[in-house]
C-alpha atoms as a PDB file:
ATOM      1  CA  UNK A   1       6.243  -4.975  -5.691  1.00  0.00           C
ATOM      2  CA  UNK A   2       4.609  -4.829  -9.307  1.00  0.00           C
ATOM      3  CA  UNK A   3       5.663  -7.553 -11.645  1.00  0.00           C
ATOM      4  CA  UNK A   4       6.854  -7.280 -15.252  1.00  0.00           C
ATOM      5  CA  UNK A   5       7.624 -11.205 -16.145  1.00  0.00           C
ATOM      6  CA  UNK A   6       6.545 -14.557 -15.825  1.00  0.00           C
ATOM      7  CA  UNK A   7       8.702 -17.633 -13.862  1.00  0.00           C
ATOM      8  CA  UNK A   8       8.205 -21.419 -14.331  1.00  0.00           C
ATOM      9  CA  UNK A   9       9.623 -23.975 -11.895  1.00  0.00           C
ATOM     10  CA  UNK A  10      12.127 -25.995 -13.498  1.00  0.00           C
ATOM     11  CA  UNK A  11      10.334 -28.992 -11.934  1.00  0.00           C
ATOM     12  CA  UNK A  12       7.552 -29.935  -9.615  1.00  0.00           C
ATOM     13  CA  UNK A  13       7.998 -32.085  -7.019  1.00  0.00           C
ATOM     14  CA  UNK A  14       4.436 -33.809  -5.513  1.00  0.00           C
ATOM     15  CA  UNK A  15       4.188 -33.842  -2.272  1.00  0.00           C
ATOM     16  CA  UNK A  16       0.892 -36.140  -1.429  1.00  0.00           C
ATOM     17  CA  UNK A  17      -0.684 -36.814   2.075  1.00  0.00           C
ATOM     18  CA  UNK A  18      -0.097 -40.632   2.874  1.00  0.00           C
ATOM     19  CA  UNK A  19       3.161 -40.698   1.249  1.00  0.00           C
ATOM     20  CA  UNK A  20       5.172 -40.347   4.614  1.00  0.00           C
ATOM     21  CA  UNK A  21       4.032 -37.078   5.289  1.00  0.00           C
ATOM     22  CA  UNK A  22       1.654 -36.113   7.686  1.00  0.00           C
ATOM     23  CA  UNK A  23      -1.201 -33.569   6.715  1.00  0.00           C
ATOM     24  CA  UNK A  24      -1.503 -31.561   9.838  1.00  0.00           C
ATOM     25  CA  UNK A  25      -4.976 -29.668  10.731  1.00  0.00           C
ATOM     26  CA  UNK A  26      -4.936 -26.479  12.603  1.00  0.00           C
ATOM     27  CA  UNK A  27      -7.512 -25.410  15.113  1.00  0.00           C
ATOM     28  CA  UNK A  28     -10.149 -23.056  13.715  1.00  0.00           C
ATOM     29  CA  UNK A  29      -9.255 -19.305  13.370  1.00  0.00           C
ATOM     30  CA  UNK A  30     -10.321 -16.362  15.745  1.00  0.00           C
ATOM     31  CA  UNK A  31     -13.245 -14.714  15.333  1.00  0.00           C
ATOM     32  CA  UNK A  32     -13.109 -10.569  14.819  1.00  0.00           C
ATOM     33  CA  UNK A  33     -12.678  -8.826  17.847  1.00  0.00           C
ATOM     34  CA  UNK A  34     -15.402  -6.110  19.310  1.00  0.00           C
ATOM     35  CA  UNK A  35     -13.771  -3.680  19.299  1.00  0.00           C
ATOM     36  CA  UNK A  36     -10.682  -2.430  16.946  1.00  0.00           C
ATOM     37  CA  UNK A  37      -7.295  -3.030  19.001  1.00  0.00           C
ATOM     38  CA  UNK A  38      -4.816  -0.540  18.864  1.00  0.00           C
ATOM     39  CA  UNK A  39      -2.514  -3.642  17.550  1.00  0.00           C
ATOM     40  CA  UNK A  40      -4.859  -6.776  16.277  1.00  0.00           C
ATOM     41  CA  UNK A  41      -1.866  -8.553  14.804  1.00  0.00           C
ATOM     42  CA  UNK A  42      -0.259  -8.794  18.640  1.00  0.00           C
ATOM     43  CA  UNK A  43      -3.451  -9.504  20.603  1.00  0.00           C
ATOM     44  CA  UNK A  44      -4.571 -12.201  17.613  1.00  0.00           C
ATOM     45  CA  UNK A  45      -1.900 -15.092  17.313  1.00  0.00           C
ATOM     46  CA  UNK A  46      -1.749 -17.333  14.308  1.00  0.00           C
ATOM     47  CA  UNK A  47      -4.337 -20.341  14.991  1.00  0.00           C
ATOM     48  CA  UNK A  48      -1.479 -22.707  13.654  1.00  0.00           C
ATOM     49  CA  UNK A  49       1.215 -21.168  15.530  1.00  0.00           C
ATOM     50  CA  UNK A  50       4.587 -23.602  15.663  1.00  0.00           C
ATOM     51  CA  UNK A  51       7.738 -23.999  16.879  1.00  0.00           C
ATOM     52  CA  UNK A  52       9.697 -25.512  14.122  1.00  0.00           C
ATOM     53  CA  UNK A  53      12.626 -24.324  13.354  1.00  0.00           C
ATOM     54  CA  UNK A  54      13.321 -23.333   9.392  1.00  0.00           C
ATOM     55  CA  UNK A  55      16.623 -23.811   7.824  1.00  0.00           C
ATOM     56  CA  UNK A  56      17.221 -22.568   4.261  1.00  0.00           C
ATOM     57  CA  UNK A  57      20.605 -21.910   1.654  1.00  0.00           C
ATOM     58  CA  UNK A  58      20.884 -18.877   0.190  1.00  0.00           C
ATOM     59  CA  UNK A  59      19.876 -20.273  -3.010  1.00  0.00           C
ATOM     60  CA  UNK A  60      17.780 -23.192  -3.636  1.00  0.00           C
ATOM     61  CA  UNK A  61      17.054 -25.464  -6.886  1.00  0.00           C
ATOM     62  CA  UNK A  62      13.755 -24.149  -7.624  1.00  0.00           C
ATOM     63  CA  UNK A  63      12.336 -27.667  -7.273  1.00  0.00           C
ATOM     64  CA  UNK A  64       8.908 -27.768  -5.292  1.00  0.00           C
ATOM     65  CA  UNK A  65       6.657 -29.939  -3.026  1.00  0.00           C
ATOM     66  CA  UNK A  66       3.084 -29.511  -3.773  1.00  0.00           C
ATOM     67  CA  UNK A  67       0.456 -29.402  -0.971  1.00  0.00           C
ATOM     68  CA  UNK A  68      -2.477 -31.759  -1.209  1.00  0.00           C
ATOM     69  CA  UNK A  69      -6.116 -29.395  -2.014  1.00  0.00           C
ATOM     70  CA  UNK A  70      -8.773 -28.706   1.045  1.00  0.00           C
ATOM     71  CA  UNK A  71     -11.928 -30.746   0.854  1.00  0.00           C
ATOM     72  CA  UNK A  72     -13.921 -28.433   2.531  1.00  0.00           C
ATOM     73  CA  UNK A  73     -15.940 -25.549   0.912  1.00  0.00           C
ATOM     74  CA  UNK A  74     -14.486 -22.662  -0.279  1.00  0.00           C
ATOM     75  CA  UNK A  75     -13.380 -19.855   2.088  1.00  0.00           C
ATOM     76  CA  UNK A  76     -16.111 -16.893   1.900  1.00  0.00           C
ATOM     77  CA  UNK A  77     -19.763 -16.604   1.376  1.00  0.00           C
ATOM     78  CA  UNK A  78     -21.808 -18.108  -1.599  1.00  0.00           C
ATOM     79  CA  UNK A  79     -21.048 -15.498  -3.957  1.00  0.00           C
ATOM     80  CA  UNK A  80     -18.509 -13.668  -5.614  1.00  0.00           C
ATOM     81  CA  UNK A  81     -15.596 -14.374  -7.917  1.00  0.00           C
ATOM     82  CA  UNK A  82     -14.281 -18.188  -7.168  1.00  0.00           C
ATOM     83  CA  UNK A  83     -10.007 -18.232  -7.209  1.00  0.00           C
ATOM     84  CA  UNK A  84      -8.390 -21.298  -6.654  1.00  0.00           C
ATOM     85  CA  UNK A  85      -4.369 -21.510  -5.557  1.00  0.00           C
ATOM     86  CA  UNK A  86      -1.997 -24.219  -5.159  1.00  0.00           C
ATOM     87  CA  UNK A  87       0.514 -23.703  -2.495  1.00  0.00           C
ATOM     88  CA  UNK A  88       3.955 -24.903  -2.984  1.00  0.00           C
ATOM     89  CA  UNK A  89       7.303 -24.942  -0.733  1.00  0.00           C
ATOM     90  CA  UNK A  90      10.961 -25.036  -2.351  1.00  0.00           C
ATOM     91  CA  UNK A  91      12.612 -28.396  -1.525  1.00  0.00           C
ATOM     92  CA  UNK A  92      15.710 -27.222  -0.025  1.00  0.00           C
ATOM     93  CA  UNK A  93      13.887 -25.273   2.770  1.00  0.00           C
ATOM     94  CA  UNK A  94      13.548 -27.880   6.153  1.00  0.00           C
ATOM     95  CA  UNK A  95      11.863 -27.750   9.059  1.00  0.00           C
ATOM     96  CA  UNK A  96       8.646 -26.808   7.170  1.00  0.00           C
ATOM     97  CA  UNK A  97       6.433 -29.109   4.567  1.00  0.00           C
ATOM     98  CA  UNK A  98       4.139 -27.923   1.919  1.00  0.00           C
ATOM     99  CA  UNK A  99       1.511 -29.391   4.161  1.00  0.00           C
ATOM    100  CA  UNK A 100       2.034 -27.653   7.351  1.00  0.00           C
ATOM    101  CA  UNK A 101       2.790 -24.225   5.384  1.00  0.00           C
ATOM    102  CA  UNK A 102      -0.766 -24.623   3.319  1.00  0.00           C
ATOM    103  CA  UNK A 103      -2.164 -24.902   6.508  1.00  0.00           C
ATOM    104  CA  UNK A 104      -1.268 -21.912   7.975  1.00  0.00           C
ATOM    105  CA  UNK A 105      -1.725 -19.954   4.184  1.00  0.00           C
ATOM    106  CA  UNK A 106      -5.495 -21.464   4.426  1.00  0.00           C
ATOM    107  CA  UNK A 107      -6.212 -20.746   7.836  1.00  0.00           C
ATOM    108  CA  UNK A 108      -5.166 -17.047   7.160  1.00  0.00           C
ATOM    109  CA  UNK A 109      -6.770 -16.700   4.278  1.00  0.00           C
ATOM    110  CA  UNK A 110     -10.266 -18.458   5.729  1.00  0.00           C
ATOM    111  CA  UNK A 111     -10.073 -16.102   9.261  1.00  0.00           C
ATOM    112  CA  UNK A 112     -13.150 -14.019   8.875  1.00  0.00           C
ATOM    113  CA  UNK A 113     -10.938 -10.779   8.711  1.00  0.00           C
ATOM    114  CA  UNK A 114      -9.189 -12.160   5.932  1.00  0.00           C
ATOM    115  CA  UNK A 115     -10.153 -11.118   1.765  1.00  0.00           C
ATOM    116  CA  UNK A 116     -13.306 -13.021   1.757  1.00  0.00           C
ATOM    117  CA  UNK A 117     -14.906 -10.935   4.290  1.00  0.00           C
ATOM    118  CA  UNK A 118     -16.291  -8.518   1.749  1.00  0.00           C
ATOM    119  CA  UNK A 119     -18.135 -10.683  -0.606  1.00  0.00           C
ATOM    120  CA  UNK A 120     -16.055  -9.838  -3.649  1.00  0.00           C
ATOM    121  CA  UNK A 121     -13.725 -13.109  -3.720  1.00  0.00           C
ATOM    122  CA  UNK A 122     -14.277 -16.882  -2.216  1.00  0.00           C
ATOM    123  CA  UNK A 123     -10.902 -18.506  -2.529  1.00  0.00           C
ATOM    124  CA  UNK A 124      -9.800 -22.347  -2.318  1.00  0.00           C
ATOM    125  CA  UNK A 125      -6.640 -24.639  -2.049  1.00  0.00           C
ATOM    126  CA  UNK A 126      -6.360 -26.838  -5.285  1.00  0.00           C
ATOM    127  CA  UNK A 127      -4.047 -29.885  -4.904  1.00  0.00           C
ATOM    128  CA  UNK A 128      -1.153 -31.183  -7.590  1.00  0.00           C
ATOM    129  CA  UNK A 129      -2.906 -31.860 -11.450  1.00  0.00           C
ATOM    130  CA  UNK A 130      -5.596 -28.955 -10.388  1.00  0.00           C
ATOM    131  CA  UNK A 131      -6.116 -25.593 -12.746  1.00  0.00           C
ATOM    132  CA  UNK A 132      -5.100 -23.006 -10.395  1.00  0.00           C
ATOM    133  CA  UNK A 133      -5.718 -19.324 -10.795  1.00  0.00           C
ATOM    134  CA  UNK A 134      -2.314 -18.508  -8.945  1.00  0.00           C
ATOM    135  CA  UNK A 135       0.224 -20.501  -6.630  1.00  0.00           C
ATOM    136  CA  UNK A 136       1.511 -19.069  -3.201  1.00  0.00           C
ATOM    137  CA  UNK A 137       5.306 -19.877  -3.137  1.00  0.00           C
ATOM    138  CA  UNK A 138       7.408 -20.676   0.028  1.00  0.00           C
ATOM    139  CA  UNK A 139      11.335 -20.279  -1.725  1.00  0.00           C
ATOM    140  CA  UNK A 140      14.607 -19.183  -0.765  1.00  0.00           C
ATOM    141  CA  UNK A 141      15.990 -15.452  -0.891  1.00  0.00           C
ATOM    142  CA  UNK A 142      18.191 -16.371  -4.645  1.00  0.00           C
ATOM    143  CA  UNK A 143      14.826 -18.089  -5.806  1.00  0.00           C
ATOM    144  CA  UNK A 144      12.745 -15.016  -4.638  1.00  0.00           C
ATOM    145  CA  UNK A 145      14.852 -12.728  -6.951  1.00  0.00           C
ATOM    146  CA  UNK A 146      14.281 -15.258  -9.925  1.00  0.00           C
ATOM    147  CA  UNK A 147      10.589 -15.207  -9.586  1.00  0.00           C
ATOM    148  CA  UNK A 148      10.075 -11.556  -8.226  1.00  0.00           C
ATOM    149  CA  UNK A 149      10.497  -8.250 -10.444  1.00  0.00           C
ATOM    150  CA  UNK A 150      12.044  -5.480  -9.444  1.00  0.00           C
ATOM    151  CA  UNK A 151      15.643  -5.353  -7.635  1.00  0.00           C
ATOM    152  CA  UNK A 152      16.741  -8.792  -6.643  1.00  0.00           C
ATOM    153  CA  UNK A 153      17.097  -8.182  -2.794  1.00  0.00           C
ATOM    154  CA  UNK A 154      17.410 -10.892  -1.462  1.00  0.00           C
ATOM    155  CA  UNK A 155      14.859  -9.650   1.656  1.00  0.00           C
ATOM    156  CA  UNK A 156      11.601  -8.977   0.848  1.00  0.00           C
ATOM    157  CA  UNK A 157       8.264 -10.993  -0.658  1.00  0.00           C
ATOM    158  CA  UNK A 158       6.387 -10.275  -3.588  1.00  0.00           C
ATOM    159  CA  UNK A 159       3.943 -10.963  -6.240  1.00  0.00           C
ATOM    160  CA  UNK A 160       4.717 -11.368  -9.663  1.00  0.00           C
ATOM    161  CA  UNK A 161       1.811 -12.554 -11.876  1.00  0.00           C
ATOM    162  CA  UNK A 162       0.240 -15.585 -10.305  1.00  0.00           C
ATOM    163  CA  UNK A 163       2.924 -16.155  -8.228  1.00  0.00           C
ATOM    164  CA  UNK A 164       2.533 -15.128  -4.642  1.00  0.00           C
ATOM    165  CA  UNK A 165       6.023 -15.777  -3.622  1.00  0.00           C
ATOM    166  CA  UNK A 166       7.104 -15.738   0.397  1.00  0.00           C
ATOM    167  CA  UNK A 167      10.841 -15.223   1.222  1.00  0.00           C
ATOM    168  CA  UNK A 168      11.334 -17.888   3.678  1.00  0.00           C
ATOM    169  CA  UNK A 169      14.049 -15.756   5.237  1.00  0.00           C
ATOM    170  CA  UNK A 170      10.949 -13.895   6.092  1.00  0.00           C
ATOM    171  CA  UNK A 171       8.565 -16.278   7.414  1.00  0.00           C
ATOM    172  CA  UNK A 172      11.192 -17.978   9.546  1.00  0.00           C
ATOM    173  CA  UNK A 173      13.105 -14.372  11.104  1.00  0.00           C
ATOM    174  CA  UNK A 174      10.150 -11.918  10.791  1.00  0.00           C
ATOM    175  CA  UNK A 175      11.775  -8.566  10.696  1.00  0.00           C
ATOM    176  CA  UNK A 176      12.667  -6.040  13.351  1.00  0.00           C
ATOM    177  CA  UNK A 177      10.171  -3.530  15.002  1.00  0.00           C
ATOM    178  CA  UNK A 178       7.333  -5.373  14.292  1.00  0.00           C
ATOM    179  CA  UNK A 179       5.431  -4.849  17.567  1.00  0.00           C
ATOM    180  CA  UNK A 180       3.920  -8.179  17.169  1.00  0.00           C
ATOM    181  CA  UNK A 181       4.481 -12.183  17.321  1.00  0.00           C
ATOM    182  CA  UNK A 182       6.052 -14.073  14.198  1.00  0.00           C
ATOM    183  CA  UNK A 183       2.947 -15.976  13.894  1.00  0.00           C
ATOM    184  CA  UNK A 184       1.141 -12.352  13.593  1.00  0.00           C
ATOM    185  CA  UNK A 185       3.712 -11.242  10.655  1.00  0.00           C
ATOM    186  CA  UNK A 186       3.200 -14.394   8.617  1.00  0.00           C
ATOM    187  CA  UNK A 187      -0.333 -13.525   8.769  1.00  0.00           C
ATOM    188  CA  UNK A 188       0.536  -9.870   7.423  1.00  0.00           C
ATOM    189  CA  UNK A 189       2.756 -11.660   4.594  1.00  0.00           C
ATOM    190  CA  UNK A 190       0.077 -13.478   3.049  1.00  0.00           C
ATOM    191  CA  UNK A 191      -2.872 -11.413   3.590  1.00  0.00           C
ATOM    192  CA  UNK A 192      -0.607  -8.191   1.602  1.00  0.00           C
ATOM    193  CA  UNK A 193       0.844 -10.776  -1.020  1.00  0.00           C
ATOM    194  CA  UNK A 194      -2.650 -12.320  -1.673  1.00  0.00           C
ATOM    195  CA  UNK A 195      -3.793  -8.642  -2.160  1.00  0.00           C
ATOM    196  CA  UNK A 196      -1.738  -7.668  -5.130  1.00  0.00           C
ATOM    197  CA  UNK A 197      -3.197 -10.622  -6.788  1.00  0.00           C
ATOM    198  CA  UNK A 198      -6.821  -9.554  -6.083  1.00  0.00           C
ATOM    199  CA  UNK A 199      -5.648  -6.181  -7.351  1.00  0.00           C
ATOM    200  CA  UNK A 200      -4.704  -4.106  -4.691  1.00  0.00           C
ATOM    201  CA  UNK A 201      -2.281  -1.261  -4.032  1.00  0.00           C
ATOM    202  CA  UNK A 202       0.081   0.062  -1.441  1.00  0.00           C
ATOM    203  CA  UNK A 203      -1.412   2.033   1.039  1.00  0.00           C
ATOM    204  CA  UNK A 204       0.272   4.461   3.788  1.00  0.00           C
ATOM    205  CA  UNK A 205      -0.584   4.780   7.501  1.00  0.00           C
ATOM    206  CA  UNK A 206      -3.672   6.715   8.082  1.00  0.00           C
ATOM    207  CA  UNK A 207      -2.625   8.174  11.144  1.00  0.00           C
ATOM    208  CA  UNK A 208      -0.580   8.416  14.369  1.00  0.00           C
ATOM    209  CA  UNK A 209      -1.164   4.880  16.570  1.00  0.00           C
ATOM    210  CA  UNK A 210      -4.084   3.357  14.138  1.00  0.00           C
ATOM    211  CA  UNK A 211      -3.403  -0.047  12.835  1.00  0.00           C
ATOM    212  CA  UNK A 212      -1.517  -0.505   9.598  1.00  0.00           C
ATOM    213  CA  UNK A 213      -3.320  -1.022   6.764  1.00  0.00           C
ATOM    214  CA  UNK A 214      -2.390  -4.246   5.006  1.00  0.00           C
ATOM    215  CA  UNK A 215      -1.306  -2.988   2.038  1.00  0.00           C
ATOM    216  CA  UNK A 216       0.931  -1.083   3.519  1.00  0.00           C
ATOM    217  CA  UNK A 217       4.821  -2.207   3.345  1.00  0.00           C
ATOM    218  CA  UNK A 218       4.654  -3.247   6.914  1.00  0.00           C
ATOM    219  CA  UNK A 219       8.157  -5.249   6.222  1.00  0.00           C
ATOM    220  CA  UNK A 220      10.101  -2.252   5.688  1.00  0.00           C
ATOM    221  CA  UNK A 221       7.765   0.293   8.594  1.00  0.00           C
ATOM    222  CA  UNK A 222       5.283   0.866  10.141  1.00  0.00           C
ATOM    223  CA  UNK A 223       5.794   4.600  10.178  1.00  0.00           C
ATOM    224  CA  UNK A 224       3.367   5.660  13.093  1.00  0.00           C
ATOM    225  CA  UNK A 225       0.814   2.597  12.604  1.00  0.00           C
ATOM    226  CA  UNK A 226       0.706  -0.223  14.921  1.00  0.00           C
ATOM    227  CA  UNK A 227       1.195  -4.075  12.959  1.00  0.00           C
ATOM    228  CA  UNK A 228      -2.018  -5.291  11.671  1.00  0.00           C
ATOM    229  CA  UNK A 229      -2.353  -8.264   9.739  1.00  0.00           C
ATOM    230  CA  UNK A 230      -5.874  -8.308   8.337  1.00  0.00           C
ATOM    231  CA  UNK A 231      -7.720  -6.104   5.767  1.00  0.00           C
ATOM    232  CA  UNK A 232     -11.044  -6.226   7.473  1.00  0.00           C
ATOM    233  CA  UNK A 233     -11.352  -4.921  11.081  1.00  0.00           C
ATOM    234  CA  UNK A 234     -14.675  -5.354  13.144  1.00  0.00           C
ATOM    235  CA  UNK A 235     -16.307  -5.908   9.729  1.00  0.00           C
ATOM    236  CA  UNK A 236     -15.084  -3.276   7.622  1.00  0.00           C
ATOM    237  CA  UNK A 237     -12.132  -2.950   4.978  1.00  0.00           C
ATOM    238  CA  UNK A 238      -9.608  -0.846   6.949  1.00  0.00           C
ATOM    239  CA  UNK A 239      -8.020   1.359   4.180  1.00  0.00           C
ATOM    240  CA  UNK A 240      -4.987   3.779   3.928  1.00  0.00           C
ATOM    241  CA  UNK A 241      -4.120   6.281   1.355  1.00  0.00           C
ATOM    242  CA  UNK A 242      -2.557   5.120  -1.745  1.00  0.00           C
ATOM    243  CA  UNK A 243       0.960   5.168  -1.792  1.00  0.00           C
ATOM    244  CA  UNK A 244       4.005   3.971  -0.664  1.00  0.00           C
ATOM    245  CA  UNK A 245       7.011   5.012   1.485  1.00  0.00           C
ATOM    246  CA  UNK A 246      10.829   5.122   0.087  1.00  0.00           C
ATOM    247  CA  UNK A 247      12.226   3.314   2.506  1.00  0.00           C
ATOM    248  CA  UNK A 248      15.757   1.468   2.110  1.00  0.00           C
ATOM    249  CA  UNK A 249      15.816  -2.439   2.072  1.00  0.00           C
ATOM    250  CA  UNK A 250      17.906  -4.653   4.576  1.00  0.00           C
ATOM    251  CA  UNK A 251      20.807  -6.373   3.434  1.00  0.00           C
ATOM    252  CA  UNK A 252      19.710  -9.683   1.873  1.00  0.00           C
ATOM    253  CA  UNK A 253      19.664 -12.390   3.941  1.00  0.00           C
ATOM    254  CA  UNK A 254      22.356 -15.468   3.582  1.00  0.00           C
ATOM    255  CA  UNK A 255      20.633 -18.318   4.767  1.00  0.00           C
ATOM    256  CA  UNK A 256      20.200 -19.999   7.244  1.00  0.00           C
ATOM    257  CA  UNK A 257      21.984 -23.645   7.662  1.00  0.00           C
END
């Protein structure tokens, strides 16, 4: 969804490891497969799958824990264009910190299949106080029409600006038809979201039972393709035409007490 306006939390929270939450490290990610699958998202499960359940209102207070910044290198190879992001989780949402969510945002975004494979970008997680050159947002569906532009429904992600904003209706439900696991589908979230802000378009299925391109609204169909999380596959940027479908958006979701 292309953005038209800027959003500003009303306040920030910090959420800081040692301060009774615990920072929890997931195993390293998958490495590329062989060959490509006919559906890499469901034969490639999240390296920090979990089985927490998420509870949410329909509208939150736009109030945010921040996740503490990665010590480790950043994600890619030694060269191309440095982008740091914060990653942030609406206070109202439970069952999930800011922690465990950055975790599974910086696992996906460090799997060698993920935006960094190409050369062109080497991203890393900045902590609370850090200059950040965009924020990856975990809200509620009422605080995902605040920050998102476009038609407040209520269902789907987006990126607006900087903001790389995640329904949490979405990353705890999934949607139907997928084909693969919830763990696969988060994957497909932030890899798409995180592509708008590195400049990237929609793209449509290239053909009859090939993988989905990433950039292509897998949330609303897969018209044809088989789910795909990644942008790189065996080594290579797998691309779709430009373009996007019309399809019609779910009813927005209610929450989830």
């Amino acid at each position: 969804m292309r953005a038209t306006r800027r959003w500003t939390p009303t306040v920030a929270l910090v959420l800081l490891a040692g301060c009774g939450t615990a920072v929890q490290a997931g195993p390293s990610a998958p490495q590329p497969p062989a060959t490509v699958p006919r559906s890499p998202a469901a034969t490639q499960p999240s390296p920090a799958a979990s089985p927490e359940r998420i509870t949410y209102p329909a509208a939150g207070g736009q109030r945010f824990a921040i996740a503490p910044g990665e010590t480790a290198a950043p994600a890619g190879k030694k060269k191309g264009d440095l982008l740091r992001y914060r990653v942030v989780v609406e206070r109202d949402i439970r069952g999930i910190t800011a922690a465990r969510f950055a975790t599974v945002v910086t696992a996906t975004l460090r799997d060698p299949r993920s935006w960094t494979a190409g050369g062109e970008w080497r991203l890393q997680r900045v902590g609370p106080g850090a200059e950040a050159d965009f924020t990856v947002r975990l809200v509620t569906p009422k605080t995902r029409d605040a920050i998102c532009a476009g038609a407040p429904d209520g269902y789907t992600s987006c990126r607006t600006h900087d903001d790389v904003v995640v329904n949490v209706a979405r990353w705890a439900k999934g949607v139907p038809g997928y084909g693969a696991s919830l763990d696969a589908y988060r994957q497909y979230v932030i890899n798409h979201e995180v592509g708008h802000r590195l400049g990237q378009a929609h793209e449509r299925c290239p053909a009859e039972g090939d993988p989905a391109p990433v950039m292509q609204q897998q949330t609303l169909g897969l018209h044809g393709c088989t789910a795909n999380a990644w942008p790189y596959l065996n080594g290579e940027r797998h691309r779709g035409r430009i373009g996007a479908y019309d399809d019609e958006v779910p009813p927005r979701d209610r929450g989830r007490d």
